[in-house]
Protein backbone atom coordinates (compact mmCIF):
# COMPACT_ATOMS: atom_id res chain seq x y z
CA UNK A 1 -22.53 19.88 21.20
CA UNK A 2 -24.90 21.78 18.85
CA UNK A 3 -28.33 21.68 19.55
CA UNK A 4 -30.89 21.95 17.06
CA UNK A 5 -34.24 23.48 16.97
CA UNK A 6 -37.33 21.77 17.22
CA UNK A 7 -39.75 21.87 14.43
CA UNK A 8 -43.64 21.16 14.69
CA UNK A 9 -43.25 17.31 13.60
CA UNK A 10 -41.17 16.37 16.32
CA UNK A 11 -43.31 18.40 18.59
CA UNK A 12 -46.34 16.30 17.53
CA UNK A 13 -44.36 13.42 17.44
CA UNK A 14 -43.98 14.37 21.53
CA UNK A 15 -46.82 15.06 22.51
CA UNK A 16 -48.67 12.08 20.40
CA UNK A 17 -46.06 9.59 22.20
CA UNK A 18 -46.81 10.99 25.40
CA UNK A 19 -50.11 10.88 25.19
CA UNK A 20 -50.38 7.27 23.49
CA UNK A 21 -47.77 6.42 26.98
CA UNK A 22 -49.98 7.98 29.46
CA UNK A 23 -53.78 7.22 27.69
CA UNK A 24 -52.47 3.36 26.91
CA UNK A 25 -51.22 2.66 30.83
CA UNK A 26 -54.63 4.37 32.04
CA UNK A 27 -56.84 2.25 29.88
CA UNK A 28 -55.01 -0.99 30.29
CA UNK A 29 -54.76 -0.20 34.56
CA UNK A 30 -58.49 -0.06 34.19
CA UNK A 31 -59.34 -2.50 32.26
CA UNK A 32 -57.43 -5.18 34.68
CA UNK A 33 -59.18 -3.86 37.77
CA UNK A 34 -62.92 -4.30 35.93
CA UNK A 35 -61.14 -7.88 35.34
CA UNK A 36 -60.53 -8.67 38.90
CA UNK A 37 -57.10 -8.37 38.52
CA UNK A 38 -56.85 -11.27 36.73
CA UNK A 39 -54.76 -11.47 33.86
CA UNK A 40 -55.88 -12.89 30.47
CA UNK A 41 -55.06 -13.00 26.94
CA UNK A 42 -56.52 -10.49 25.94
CA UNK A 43 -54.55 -8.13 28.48
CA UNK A 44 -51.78 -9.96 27.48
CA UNK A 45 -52.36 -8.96 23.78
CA UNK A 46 -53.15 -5.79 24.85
CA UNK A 47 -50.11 -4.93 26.66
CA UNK A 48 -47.97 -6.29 24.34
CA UNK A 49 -49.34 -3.96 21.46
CA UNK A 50 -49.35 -1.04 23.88
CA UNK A 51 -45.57 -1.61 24.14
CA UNK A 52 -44.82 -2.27 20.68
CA UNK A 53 -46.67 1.17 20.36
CA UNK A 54 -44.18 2.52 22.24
CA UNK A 55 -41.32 1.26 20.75
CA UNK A 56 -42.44 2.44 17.44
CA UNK A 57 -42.98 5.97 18.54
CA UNK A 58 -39.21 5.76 20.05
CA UNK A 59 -37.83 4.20 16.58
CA UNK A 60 -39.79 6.97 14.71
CA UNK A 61 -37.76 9.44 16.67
CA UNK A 62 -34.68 8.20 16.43
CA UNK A 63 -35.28 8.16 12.99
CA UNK A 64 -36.15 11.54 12.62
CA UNK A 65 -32.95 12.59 14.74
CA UNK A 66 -30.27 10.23 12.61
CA UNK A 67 -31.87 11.74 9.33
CA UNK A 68 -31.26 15.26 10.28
CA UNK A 69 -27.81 14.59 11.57
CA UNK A 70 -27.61 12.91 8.04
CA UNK A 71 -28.47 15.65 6.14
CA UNK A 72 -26.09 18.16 8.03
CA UNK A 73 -23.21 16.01 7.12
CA UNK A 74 -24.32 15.71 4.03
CA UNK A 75 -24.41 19.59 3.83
CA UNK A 76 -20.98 19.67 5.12
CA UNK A 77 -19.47 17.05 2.69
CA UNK A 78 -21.43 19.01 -0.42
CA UNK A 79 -19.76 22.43 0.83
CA UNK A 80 -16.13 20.47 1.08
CA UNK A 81 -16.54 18.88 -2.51
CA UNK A 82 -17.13 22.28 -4.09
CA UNK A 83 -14.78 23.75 -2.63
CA UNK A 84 -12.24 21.10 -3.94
CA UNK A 85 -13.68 21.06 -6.83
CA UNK A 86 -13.16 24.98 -7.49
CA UNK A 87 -9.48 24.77 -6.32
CA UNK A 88 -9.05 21.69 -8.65
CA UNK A 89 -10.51 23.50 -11.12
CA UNK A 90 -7.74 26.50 -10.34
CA UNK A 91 -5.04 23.80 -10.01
CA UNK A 92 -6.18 22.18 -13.24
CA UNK A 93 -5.82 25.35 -15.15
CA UNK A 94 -1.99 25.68 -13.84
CA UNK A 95 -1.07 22.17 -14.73
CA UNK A 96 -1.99 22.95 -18.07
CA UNK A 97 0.13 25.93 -18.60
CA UNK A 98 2.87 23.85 -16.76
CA UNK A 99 2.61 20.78 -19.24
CA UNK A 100 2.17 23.37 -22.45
CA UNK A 101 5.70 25.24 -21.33
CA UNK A 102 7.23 21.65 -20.08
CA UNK A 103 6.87 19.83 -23.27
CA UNK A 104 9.24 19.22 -26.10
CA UNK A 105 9.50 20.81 -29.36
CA UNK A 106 9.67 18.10 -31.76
C-alpha cells in the first residue's frame, strides 16, 4: 500500500476536526449540567448540529482522500495513453509503408 504525504490542508483539516470534536462535547457537557441535566430542545438542536459538524468534517476528508487517489489514476491513465499513442503513432507509420508496397498497380 503506498502511503502518501500529508500536506498542510489536511493537517488543518485535522486539527480543526479535532478541535471542533473535543471544544463541541466540552461546551455541550457543560451546558447540560448548568441545565440540571435536563434535556431540552435546544440541547437537542444543539447536539444534533454538533454531530452533523462532525460528519461534515469526516465527508470533507474523505473527499479530499478519493480526489487525490483520483488524480493519481488519472496520472497513470494519461502516462498509458501517450505511450499508446506514440507506439500507434510508430505502428501507424509501418502500416502505411505496408499498404503503399501491398497495393495493386492498376
Amino acid at each position: 500500500m503506498q502511503f502518501n504525504k500529508l500536506n498542510i490542508f489536511e493537517v488543518v483539516l485535522l486539527v480543526v476536526g479535532v478541535a471542533a470534536a473535543i471544544l463541541g462535547f466540552q461546551l455541550i457537557n457543560q451546558v447540560y449540567k448548568t441545565d440540571n441535566y435536563e434535556l431540552s430542545w435546544l440541547m437537542i438542536i444543539a447536539i444534533f448540529s454538533w454531530l452533523t459538524l462532525l460528519v461534515m468534517f469526516i465527508l470533507l476528508s474523505l473527499m479530499v482522500d478519493v480526489s487525490k487517489k483520483e488524480l493519481n489514476e488519472l496520472k497513470v491513465m494519461i502516462s498509458l495513453l501517450s505511450e499508446n499513442f506514440q507506439k500507434g503513432q510508430r505502428m501507424s507509420g509501418k502500416t502505411k509503408v505496408l499498404r503503399i508496397s501491398g497495393e495493386k498497380k492498376k
